[in-house]
C-alpha atoms as a PDB file:
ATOM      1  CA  UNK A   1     -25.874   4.974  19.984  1.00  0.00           C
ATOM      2  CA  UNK A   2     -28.418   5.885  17.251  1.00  0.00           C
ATOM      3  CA  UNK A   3     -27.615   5.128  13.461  1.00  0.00           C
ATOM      4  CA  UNK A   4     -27.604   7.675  11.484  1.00  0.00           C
ATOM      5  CA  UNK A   5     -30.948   6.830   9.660  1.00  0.00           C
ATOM      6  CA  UNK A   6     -32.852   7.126  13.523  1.00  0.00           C
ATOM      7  CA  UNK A   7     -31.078  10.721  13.632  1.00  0.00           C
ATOM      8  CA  UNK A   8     -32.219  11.778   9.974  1.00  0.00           C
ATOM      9  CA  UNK A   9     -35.609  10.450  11.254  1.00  0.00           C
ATOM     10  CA  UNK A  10     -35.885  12.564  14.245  1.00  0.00           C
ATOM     11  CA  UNK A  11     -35.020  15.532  12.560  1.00  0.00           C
ATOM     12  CA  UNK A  12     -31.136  16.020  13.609  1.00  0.00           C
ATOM     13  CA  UNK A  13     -28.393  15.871  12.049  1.00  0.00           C
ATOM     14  CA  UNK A  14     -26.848  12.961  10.168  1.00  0.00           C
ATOM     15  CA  UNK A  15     -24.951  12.073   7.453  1.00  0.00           C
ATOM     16  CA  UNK A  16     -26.539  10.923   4.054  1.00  0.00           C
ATOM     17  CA  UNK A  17     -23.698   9.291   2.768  1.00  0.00           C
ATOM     18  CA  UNK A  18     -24.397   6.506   5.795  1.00  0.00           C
ATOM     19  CA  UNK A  19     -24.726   2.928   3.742  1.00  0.00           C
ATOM     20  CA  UNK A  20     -28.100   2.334   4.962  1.00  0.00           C
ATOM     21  CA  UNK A  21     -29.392   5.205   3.786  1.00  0.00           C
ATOM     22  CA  UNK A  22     -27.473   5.163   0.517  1.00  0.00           C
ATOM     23  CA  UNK A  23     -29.434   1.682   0.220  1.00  0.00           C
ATOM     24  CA  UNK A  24     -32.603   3.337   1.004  1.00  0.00           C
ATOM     25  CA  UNK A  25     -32.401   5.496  -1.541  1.00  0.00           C
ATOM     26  CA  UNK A  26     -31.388   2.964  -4.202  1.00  0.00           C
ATOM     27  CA  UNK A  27     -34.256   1.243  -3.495  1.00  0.00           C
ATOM     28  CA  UNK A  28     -36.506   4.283  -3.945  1.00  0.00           C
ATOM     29  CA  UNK A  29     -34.765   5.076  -7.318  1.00  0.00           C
ATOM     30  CA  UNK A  30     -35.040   1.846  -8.473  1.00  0.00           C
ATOM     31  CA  UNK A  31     -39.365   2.088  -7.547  1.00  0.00           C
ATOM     32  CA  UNK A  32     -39.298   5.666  -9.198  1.00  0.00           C
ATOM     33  CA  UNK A  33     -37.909   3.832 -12.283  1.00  0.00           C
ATOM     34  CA  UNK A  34     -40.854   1.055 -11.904  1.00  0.00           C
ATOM     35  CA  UNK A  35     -43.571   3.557 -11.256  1.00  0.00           C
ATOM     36  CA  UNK A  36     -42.713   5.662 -14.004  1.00  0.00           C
ATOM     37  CA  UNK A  37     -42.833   2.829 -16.558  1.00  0.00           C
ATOM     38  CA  UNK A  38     -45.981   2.275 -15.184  1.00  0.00           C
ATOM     39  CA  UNK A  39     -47.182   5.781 -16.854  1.00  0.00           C
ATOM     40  CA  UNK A  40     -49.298   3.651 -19.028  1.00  0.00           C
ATOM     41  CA  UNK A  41     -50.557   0.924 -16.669  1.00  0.00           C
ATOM     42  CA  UNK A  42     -54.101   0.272 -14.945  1.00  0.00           C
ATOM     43  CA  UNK A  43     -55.079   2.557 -12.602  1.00  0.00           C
ATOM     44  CA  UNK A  44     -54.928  -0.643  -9.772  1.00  0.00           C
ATOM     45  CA  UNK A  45     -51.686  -1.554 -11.064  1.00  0.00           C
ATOM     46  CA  UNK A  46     -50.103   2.092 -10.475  1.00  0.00           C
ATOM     47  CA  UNK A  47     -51.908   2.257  -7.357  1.00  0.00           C
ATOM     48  CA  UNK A  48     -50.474  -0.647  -6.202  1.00  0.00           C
ATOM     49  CA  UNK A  49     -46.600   0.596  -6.943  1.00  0.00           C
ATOM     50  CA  UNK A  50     -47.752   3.793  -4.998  1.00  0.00           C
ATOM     51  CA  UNK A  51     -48.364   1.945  -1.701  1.00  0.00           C
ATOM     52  CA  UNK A  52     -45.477  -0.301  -2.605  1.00  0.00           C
ATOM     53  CA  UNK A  53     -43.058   2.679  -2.291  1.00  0.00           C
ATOM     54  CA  UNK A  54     -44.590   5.288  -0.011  1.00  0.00           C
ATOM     55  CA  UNK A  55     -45.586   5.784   3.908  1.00  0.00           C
ATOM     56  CA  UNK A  56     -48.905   5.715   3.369  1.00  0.00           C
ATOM     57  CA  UNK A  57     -51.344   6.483   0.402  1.00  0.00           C
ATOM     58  CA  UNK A  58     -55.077   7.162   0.742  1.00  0.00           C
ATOM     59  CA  UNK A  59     -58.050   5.803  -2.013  1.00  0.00           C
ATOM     60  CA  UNK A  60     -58.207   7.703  -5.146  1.00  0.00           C
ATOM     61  CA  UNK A  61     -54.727   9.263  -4.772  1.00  0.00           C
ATOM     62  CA  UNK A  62     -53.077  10.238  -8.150  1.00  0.00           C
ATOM     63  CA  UNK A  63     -49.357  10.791  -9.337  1.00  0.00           C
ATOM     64  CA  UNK A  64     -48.301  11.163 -12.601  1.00  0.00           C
ATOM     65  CA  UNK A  65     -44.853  10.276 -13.169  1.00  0.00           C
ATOM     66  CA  UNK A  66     -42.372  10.937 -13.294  1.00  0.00           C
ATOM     67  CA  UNK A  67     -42.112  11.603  -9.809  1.00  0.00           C
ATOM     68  CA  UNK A  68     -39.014  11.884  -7.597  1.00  0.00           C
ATOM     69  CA  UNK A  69     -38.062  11.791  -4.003  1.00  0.00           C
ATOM     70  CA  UNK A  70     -35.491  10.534  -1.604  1.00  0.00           C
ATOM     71  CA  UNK A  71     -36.677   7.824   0.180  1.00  0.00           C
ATOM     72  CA  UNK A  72     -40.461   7.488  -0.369  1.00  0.00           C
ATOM     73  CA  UNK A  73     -41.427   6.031   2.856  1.00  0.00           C
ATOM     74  CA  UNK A  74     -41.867   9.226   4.693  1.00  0.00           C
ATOM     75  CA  UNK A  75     -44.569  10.433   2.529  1.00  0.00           C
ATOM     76  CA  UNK A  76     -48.332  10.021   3.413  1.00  0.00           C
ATOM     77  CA  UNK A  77     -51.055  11.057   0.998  1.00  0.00           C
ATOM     78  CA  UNK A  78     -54.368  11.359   2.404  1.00  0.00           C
ATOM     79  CA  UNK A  79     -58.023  10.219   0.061  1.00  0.00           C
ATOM     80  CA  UNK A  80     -57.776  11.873  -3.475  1.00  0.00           C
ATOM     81  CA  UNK A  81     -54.766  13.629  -3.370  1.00  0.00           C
ATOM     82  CA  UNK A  82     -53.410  14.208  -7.455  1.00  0.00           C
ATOM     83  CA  UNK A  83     -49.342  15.127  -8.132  1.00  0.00           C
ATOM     84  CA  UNK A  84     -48.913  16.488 -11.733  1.00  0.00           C
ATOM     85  CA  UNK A  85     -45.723  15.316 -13.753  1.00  0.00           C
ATOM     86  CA  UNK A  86     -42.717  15.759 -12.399  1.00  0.00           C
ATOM     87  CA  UNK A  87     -43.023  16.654  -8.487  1.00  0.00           C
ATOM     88  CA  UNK A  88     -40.176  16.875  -6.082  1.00  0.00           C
ATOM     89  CA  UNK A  89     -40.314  15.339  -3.036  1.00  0.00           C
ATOM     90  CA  UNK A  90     -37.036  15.405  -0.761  1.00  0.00           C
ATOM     91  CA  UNK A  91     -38.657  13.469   2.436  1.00  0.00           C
ATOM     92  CA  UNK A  92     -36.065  13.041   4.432  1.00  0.00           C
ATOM     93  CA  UNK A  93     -38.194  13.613   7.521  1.00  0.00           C
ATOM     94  CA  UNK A  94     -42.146  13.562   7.251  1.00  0.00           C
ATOM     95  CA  UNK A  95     -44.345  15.067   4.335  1.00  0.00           C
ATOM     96  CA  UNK A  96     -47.413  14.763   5.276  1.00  0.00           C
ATOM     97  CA  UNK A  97     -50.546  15.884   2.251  1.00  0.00           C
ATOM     98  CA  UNK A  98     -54.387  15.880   2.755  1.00  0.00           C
ATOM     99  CA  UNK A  99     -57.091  15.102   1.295  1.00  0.00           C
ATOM    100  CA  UNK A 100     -58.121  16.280  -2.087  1.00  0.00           C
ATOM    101  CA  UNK A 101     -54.884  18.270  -2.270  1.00  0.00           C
ATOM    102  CA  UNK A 102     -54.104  18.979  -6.181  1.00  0.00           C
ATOM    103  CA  UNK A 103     -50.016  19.481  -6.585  1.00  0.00           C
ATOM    104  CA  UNK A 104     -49.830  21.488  -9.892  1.00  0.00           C
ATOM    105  CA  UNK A 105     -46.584  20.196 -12.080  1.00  0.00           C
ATOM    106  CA  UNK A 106     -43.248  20.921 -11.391  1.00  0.00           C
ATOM    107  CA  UNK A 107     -43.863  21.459  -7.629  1.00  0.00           C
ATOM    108  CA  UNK A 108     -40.848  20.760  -4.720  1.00  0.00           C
ATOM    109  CA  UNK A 109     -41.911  19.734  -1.342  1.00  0.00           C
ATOM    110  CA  UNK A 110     -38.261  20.027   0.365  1.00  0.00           C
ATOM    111  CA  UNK A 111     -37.623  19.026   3.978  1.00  0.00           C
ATOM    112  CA  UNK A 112     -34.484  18.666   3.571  1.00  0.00           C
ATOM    113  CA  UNK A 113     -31.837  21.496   5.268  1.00  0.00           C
ATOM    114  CA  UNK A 114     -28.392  22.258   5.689  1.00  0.00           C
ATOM    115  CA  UNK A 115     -25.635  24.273   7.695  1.00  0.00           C
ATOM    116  CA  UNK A 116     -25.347  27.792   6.970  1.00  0.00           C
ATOM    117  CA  UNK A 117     -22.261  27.945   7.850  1.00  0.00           C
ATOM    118  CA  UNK A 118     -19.436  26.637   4.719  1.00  0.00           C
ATOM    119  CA  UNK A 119     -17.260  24.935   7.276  1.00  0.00           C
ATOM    120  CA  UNK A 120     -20.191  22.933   8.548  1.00  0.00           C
ATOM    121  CA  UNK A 121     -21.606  22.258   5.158  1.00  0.00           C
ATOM    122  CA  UNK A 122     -18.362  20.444   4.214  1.00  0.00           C
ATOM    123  CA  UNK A 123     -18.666  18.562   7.009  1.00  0.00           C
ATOM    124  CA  UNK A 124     -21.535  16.700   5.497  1.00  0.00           C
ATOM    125  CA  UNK A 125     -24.019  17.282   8.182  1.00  0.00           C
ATOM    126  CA  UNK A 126     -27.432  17.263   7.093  1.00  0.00           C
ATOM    127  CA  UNK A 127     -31.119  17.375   8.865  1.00  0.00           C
ATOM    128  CA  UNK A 128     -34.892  17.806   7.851  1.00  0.00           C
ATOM    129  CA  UNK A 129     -37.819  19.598   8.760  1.00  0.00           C
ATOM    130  CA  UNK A 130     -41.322  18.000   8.407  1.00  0.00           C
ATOM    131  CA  UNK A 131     -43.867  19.528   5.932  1.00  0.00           C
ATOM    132  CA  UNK A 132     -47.517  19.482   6.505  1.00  0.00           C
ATOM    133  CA  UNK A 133     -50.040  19.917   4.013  1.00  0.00           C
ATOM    134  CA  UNK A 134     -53.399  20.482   4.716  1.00  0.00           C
ATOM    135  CA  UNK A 135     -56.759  18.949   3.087  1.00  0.00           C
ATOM    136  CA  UNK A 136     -58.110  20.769  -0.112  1.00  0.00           C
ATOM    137  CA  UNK A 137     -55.124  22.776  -0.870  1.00  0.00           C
ATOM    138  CA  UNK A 138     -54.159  23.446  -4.313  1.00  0.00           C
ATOM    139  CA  UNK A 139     -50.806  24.377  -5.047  1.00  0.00           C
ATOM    140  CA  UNK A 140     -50.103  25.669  -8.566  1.00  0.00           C
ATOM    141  CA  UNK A 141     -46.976  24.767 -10.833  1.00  0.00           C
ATOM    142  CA  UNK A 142     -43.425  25.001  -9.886  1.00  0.00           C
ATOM    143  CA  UNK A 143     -43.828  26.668  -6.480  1.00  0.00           C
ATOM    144  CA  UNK A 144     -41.195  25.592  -4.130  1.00  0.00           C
ATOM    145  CA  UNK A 145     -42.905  24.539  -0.592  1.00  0.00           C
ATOM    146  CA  UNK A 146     -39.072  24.888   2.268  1.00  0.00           C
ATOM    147  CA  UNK A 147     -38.343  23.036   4.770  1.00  0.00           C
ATOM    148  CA  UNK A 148     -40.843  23.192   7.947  1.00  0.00           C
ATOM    149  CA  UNK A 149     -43.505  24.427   6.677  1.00  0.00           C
ATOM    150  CA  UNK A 150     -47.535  23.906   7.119  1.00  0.00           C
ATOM    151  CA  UNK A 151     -50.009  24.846   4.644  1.00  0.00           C
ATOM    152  CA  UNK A 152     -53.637  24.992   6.359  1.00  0.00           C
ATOM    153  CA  UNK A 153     -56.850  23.642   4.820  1.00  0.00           C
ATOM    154  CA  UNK A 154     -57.889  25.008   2.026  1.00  0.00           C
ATOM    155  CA  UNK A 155     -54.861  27.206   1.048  1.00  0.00           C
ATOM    156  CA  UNK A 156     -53.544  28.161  -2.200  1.00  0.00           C
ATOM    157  CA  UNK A 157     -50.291  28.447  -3.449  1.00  0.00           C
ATOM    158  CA  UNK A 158     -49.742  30.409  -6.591  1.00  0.00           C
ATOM    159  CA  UNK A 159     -48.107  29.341  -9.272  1.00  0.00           C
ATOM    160  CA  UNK A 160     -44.040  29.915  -8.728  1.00  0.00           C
ATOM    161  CA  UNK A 161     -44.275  30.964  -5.204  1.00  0.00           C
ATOM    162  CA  UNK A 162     -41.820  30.111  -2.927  1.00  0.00           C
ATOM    163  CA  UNK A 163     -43.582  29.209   0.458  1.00  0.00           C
ATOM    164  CA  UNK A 164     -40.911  29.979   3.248  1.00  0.00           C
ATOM    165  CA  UNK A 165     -43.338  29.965   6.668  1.00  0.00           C
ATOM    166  CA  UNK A 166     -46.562  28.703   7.264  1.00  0.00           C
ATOM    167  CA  UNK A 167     -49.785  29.167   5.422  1.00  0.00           C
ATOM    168  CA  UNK A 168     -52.826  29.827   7.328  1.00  0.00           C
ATOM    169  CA  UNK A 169     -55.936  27.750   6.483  1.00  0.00           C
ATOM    170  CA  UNK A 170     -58.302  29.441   3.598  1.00  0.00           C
ATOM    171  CA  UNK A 171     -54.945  31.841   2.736  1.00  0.00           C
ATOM    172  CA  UNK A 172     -53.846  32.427  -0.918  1.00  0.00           C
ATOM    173  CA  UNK A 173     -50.052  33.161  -1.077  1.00  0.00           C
ATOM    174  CA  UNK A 174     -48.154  34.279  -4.211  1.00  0.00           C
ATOM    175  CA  UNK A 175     -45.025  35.802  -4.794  1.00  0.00           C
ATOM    176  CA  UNK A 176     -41.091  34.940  -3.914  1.00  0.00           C
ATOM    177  CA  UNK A 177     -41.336  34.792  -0.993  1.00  0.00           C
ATOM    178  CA  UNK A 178     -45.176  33.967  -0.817  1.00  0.00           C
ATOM    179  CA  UNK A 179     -47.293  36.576   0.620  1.00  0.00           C
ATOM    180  CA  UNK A 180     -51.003  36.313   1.842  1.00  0.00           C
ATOM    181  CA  UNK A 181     -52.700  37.757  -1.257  1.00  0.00           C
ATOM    182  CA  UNK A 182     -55.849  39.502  -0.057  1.00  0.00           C
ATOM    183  CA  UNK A 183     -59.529  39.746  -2.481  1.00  0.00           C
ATOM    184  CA  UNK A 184     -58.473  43.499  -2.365  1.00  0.00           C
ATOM    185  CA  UNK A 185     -55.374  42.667  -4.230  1.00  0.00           C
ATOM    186  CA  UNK A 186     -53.070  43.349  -1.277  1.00  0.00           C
ATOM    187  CA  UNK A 187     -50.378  42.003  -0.233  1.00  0.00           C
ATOM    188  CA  UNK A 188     -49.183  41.269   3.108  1.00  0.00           C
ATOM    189  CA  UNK A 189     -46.358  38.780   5.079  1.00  0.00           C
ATOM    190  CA  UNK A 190     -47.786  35.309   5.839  1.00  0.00           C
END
């Protein structure tokens, strides 16, 4: 029989109001708290918290708090990777974000997904979908990155767009929902 936190892990459903998650997540809050009184720290000393509370976090990388997500330790930031104030990232299942990716403010990374179906939603059922982001992306302010999605090297995200499939490598998407934005100004489905 698998607990509830090895379901949410694999990527099926569970239910977040299981106590060991519930812990899990008080502990993250309680680091979010610590890391963003740390706004004003020594770069080693912030770095430090960083690799205290998440997966894994690469040399150079930069977040500005405050910062919030659910658990923490399904997050891995590759080398150089900078989050602008105030990020989202709901991580129940894996983000994963490369190297020298810039996260404008305001951004949500969301792998987090639910029933469709009212009935089912009451239920409490919940699951997640992993997020991959590639190296050198640059995703501008507030966009809104769903659950499941990859974002190839050296994307961009526009500012506000809502990025509801994958992003090929070298693509520039804008729009709700984000389109592949062409040098000709077109614009076509990712």
């Amino acid at each position: 029989m698998r607990t509830e936190k090895q379901k949410m892990l694999a990527g099926d459903p569970y239910r977040a109001d299981d106590p060991e998650l519930v812990a899990d997540q008080a502990r993250a809050a309680e680091w979010m708290v610590r890391y963003t009184a740390a706004l004003g720290a020594p770069a080693g000393a912030r770095a430090a918290l960083l690799a205290e509370g998440l997966g894994a976090v690469g040399a150079g990388t930069v977040i500005r708090p405050p910062f919030h997500c659910d658990y923490g330790y399904n997050i891995r930031l590759g080398d150089g990777v900078f989050l602008n104030f105030n990020c989202v990232i709901l991580d129940v299942v894996a983000v994963t974000i490369g190297d020298r990716t810039q996260i404008g403010p305001g951004v949500q990374i969301l792998t987090a997904d639910h029933p469709r179906d009212a009935a089912a939603r009451a239920g409490g059922a919940e699951w997640g979908r992993p997020i991959t982001i590639g190296r050198d992306v640059w995703i501008g302010g507030g966009a809104l990155i769903l659950p499941g999605v990859t974002i190839g090297d050296g994307a961009i995200v526009g500012a506000g767009g809502v990025v509801t499939r994958d992003v090929p490598a070298g693509a520039t998407v804008i729009g709700n929902p984000a389109r592949i934005h062409t040098a000709r100004g077109e614009i076509s489905a990712a």
